[in-house]
N, C-alpha and C. Protein backbone atom coordinates (compact mmCIF):
# COMPACT_ATOMS: atom_id res chain seq x y z
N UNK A 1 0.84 -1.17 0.00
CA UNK A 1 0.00 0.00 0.00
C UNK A 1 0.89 1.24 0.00
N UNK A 2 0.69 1.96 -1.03
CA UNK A 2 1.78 3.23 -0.69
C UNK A 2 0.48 4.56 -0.39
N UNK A 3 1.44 5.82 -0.62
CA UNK A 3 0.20 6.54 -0.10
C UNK A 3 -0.78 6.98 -1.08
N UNK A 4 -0.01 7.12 -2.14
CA UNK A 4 -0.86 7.38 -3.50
C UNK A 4 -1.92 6.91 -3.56
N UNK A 5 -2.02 5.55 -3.66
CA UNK A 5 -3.09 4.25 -3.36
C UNK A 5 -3.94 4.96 -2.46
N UNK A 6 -3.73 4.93 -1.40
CA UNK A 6 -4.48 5.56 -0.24
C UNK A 6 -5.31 6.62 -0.56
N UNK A 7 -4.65 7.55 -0.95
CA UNK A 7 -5.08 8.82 -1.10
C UNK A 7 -6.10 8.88 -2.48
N UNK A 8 -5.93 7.66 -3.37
CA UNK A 8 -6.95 7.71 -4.48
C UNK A 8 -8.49 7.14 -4.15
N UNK A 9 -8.14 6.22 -2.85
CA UNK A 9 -9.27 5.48 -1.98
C UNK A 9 -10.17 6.39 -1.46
N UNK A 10 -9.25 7.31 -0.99
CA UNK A 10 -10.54 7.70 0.14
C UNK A 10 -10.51 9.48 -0.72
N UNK A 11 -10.31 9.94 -2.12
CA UNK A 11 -10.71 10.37 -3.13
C UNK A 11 -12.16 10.18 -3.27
N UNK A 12 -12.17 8.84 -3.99
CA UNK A 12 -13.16 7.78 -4.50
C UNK A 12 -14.12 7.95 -3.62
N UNK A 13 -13.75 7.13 -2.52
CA UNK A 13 -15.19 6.92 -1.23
C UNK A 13 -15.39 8.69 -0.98
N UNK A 14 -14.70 9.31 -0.90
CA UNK A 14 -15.66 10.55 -1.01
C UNK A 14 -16.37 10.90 -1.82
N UNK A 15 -16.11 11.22 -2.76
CA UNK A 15 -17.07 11.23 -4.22
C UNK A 15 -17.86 10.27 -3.88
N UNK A 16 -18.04 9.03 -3.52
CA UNK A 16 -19.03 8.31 -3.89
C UNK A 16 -20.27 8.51 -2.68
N UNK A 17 -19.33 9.33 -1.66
CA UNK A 17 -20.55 9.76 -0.64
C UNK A 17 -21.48 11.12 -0.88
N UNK A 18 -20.40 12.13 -1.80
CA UNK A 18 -21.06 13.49 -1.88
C UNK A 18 -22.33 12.89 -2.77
N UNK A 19 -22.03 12.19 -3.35
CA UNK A 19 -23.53 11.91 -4.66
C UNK A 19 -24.67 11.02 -3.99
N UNK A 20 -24.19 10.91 -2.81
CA UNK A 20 -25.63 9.98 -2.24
C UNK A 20 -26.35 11.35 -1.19
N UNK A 21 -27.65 10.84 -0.76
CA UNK A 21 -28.74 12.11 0.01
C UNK A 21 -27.78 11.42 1.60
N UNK A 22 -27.97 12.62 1.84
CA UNK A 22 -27.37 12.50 3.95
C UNK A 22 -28.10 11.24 4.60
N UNK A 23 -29.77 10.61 3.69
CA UNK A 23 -30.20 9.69 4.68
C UNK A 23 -29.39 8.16 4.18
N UNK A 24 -28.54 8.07 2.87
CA UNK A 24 -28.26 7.14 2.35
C UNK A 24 -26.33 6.85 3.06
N UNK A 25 -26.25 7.60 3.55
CA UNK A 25 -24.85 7.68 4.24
C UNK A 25 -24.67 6.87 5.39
N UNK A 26 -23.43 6.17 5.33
CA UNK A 26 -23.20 5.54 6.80
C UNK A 26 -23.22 6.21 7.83
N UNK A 27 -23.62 5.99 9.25
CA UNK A 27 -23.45 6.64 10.35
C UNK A 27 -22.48 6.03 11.16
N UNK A 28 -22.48 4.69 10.87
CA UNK A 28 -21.58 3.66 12.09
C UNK A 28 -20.19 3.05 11.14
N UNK A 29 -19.27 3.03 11.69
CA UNK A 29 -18.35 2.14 11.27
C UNK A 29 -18.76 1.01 10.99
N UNK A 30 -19.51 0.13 11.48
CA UNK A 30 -20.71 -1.00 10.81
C UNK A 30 -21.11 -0.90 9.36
N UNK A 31 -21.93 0.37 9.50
CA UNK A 31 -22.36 0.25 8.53
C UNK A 31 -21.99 0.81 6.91
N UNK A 32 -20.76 1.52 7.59
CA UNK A 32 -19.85 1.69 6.42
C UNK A 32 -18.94 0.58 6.21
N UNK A 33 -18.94 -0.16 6.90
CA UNK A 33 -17.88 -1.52 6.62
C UNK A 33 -19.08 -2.65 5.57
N UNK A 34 -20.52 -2.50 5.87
CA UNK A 34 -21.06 -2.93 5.41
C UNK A 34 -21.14 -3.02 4.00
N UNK A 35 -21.65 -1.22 3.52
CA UNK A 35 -21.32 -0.37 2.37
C UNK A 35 -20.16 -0.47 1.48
N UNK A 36 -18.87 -1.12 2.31
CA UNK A 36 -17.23 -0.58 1.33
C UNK A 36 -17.44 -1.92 0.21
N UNK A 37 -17.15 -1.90 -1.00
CA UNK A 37 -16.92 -2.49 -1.88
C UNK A 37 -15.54 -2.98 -1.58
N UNK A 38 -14.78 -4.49 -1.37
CA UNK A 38 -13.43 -5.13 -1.10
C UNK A 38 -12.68 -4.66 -1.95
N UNK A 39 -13.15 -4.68 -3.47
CA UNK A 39 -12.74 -4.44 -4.48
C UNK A 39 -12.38 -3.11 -5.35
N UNK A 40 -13.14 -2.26 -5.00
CA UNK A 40 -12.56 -0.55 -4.75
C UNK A 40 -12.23 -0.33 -3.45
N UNK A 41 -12.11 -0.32 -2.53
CA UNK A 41 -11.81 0.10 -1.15
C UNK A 41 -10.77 -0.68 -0.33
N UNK A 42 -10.42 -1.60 -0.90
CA UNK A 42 -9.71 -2.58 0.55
C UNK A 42 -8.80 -1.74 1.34
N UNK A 43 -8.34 -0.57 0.90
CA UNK A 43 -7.38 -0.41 2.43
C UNK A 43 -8.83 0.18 2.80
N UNK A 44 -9.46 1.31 2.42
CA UNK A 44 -10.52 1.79 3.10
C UNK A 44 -11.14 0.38 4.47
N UNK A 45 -11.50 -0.89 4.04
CA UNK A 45 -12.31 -1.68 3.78
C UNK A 45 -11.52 -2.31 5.26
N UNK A 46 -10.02 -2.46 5.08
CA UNK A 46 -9.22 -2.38 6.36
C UNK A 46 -9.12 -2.09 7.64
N UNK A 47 -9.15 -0.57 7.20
CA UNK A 47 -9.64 0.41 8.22
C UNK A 47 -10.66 0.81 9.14
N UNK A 48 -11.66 -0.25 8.19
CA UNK A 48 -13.21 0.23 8.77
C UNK A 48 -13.31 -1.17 9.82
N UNK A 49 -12.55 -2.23 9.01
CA UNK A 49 -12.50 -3.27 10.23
C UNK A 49 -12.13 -3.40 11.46
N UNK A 50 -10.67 -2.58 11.12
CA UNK A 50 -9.86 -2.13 12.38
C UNK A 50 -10.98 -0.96 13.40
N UNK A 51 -11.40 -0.30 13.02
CA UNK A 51 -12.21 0.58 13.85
C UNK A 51 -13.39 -0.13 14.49
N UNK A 52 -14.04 -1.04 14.07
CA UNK A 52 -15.56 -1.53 14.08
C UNK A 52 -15.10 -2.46 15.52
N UNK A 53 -13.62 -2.98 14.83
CA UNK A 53 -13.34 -4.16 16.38
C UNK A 53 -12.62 -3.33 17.51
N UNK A 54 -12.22 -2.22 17.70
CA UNK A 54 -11.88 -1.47 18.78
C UNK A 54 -12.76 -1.22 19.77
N UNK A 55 -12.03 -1.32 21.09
CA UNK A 55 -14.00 -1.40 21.93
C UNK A 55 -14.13 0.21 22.32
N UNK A 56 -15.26 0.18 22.64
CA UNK A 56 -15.29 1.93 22.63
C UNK A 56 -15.11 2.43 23.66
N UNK A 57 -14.80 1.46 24.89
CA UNK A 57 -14.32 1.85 26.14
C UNK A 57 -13.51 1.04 26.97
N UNK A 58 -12.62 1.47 27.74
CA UNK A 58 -12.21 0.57 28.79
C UNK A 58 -12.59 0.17 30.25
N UNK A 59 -13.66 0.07 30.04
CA UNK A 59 -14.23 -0.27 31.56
C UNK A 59 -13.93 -1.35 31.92
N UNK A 60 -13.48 -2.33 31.44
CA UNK A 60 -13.06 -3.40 32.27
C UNK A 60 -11.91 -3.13 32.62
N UNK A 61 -10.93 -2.18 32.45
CA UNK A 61 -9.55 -2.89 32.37
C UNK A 61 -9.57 -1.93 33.92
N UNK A 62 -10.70 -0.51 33.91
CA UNK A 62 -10.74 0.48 35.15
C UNK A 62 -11.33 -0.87 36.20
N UNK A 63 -12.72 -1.23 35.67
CA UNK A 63 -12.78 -1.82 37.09
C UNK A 63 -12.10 -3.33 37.43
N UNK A 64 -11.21 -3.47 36.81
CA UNK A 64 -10.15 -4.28 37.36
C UNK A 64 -9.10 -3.75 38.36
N UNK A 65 -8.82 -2.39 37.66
CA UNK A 65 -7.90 -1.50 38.54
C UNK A 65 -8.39 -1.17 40.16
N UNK A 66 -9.93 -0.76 40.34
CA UNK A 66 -10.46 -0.41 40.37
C UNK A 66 -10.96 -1.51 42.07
N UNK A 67 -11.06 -2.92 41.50
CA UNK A 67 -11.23 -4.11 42.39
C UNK A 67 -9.63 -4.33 43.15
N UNK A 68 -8.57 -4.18 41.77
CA UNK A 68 -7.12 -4.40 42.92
C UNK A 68 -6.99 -3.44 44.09
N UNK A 69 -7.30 -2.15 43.22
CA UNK A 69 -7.16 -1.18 44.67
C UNK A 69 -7.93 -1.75 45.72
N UNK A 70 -9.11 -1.70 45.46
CA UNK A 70 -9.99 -2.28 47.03
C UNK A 70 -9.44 -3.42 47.92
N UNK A 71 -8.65 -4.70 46.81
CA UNK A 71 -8.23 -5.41 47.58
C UNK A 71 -6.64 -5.12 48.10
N UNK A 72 -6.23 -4.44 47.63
CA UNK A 72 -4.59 -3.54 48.38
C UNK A 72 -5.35 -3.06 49.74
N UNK A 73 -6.17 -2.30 49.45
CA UNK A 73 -6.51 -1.36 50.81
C UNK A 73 -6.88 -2.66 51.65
N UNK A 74 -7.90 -3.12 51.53
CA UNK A 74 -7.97 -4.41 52.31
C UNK A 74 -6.74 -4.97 53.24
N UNK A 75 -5.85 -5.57 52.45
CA UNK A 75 -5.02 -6.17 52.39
C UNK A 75 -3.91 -5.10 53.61
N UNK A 76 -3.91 -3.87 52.87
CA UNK A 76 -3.32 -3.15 53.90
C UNK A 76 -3.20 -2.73 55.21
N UNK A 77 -4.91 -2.59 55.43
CA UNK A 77 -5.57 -3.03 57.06
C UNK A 77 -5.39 -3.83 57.71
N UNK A 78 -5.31 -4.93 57.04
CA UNK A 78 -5.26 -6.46 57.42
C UNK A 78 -3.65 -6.47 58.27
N UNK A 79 -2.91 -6.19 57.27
CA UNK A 79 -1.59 -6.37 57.85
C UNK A 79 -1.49 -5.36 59.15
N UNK A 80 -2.15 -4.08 58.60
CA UNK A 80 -1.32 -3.28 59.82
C UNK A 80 -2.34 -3.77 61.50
N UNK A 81 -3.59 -4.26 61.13
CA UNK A 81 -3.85 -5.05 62.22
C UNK A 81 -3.06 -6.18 62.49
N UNK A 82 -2.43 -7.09 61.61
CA UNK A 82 -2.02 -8.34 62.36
C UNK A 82 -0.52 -7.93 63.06
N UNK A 83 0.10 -6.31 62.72
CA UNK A 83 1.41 -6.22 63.49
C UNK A 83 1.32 -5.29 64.54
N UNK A 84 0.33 -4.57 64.38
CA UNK A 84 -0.74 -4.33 65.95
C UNK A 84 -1.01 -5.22 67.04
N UNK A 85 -1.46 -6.29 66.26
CA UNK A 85 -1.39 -7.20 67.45
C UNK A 85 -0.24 -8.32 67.71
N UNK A 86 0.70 -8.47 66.48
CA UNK A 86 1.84 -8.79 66.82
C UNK A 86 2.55 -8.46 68.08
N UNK A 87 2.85 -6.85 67.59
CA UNK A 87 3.62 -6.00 68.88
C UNK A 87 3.08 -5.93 70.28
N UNK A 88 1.81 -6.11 70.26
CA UNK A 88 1.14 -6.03 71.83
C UNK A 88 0.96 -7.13 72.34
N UNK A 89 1.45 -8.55 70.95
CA UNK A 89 1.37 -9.80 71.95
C UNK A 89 2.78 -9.91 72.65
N UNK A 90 3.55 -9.06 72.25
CA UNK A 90 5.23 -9.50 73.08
C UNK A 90 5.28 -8.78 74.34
N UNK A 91 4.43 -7.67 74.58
CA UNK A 91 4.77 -7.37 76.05
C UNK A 91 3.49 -7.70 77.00
C-alpha cells in the first residue's frame, strides 16, 4: 500500500458519498464496513475493520484496577492489624 493508493481510496469513497442524500450515508463504522466495496476500497475496507473491532471503552480494564485497589486497601488493614497485634502480643 503506498500513499498514493491511499489517497486515491478515500478520493473515491468521497465522491461516492457526496452523490448519495445525507439519509443514504453511513453513520456507524458498521455500517460503512457494510457499504465498502473489497474491491474498490480494501485499504478503506481495512480500516473500517480495524475501527468496528476497537472497543469503545475501557471499563473493564478500570474496574479491574479499580477491584485491585480495594483489595490492596484491604489487604493493607489487614496487615497493619495483624502487626498491631503482633507487637502487643510480646509485652
Amino acid at each position: 500500500m503506498t500513499p498514493d493508493l491511499l489517497e486515491g481510496e478515500v478520493m473515491l469513497w468521497i465522491h461516492k458519498w457526496k452523490k448519495c442524500t445525507p439519509d443514504q450515508r453511513p453513520i456507524t463504522a458498521l455500517d460503512a464496513l457494510t457499504k465498502c466495496d473489497n474491491e474498490i476500497f480494501p485499504t478503506i475496507r481495512l480500516y473500517l475493520q480495524i475501527l468496528a473491532t476497537l472497543p469503545v471503552s475501557v471499563a473493564s480494564a478500570e474496574r479491574s484496577f479499580s477491584t485491585l485497589r480495594r483489595v490492596k486497601t484491604w489487604l493493607r488493614s489487614r496487615m497493619d492489624e495483624l502487626m498491631l497485634a503482633k507487637r502487643t502480643s510480646k509485652y
